[in-house]
N, C-alpha and C. Protein backbone atom coordinates (compact mmCIF):
# COMPACT_ATOMS: atom_id res chain seq x y z
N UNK A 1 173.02 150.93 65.62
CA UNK A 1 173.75 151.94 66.35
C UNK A 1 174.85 152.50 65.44
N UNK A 2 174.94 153.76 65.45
CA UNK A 2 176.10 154.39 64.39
C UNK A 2 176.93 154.45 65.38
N UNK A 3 178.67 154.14 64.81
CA UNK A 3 179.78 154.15 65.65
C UNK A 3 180.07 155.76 64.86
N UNK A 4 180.94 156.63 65.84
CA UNK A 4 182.00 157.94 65.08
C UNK A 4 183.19 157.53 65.45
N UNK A 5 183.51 157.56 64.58
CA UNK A 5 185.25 156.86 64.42
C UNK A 5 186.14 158.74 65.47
N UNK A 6 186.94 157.84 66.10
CA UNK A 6 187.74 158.88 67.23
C UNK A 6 188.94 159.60 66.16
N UNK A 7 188.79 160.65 67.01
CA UNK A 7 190.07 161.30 66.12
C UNK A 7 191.51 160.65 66.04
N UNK A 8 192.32 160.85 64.88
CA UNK A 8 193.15 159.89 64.91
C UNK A 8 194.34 160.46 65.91
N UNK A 9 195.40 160.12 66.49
CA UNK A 9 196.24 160.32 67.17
C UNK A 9 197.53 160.33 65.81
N UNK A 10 198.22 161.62 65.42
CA UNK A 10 199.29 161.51 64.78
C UNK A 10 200.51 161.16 65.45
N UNK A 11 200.61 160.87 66.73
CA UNK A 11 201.87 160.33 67.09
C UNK A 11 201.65 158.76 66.87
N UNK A 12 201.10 158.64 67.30
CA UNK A 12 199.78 156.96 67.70
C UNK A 12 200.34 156.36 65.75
N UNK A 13 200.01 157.05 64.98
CA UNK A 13 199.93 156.44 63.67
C UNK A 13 201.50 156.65 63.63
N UNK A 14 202.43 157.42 63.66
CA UNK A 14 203.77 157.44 63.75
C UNK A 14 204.30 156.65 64.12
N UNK A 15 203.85 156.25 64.78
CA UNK A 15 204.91 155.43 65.95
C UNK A 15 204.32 153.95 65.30
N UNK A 16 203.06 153.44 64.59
CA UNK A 16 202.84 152.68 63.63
C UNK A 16 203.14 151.76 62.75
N UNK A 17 203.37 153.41 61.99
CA UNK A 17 204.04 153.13 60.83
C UNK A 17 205.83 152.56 61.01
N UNK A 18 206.06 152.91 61.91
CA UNK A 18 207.58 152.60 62.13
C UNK A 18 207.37 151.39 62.46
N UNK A 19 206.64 151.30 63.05
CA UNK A 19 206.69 149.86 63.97
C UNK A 19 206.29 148.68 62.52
N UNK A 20 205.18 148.94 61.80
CA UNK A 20 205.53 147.84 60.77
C UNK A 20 206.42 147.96 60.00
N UNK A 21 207.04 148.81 59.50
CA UNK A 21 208.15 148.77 58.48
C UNK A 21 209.65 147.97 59.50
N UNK A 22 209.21 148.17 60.62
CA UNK A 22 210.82 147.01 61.41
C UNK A 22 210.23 145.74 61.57
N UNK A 23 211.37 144.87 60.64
CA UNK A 23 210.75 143.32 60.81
C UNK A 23 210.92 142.51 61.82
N UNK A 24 212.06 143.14 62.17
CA UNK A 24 212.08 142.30 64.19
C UNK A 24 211.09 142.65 64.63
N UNK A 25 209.83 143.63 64.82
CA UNK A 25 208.97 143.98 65.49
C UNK A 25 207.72 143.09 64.48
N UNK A 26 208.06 143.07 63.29
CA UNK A 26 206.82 142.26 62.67
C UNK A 26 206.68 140.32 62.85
N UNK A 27 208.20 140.33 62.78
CA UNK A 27 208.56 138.88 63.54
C UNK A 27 208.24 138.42 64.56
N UNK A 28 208.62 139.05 65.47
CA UNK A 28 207.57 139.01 67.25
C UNK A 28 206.47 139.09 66.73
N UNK A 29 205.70 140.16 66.23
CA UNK A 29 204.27 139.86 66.15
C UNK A 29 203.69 139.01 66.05
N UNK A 30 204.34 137.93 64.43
CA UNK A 30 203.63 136.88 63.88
C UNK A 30 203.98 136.16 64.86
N UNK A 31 205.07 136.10 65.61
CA UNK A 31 205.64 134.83 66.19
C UNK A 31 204.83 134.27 67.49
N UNK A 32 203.93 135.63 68.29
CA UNK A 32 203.32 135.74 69.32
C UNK A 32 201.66 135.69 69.29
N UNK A 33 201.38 136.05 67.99
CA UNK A 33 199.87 135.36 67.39
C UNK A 33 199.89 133.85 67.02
N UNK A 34 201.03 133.36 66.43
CA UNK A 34 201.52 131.96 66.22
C UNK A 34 201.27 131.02 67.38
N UNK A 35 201.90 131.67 68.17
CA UNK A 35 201.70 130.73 69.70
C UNK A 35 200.69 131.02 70.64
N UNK A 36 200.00 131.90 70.08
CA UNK A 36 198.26 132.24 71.08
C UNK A 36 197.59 131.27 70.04
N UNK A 37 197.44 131.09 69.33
CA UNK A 37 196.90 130.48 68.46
C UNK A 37 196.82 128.68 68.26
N UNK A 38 198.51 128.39 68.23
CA UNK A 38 198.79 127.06 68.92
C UNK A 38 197.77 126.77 69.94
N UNK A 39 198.27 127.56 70.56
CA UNK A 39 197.94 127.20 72.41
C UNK A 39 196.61 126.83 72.16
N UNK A 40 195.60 127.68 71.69
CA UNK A 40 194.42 127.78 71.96
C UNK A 40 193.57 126.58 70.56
N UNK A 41 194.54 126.19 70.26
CA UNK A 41 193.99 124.73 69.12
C UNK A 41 194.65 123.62 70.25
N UNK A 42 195.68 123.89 71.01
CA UNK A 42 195.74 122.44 71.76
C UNK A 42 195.01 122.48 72.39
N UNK A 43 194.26 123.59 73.30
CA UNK A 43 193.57 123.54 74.48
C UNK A 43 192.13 123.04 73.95
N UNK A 44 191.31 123.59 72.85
CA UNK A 44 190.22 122.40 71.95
C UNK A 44 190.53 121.37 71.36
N UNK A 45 191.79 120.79 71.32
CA UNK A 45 191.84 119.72 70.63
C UNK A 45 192.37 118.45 72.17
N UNK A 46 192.28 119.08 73.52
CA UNK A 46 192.32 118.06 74.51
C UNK A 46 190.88 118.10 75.15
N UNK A 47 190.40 119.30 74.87
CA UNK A 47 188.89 119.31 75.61
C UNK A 47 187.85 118.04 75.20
N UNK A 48 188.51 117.75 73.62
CA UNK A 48 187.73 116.97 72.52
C UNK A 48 188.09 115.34 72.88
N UNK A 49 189.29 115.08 73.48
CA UNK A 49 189.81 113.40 73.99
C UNK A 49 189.12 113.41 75.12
């Protein structure tokens, strides 16, 4: 199946680009993949006891 990539949104990429260049916003990020991530290694690693 061929995908067509959607037109891009220039506010959408604006608003982006700002958003990674602020590291409080890149900090939350990592910090909130960090703990989905935790979570979801404790939750297979009790399924496994």
């Amino acid at each position: 199946m061929i995908r067509i990539a959607k037109k891009s949104d220039p506010k959408k990429l604006e608003e982006l680009k700002r958003k990674i260049k602020d590291q409080t916003y890149i900090s939350a990020a990592v910090h909130q993949i960090a703990g989905i991530i935790t979570k979801e290694l404790l939750d297979i690693n009790e399924d496994r006891a």
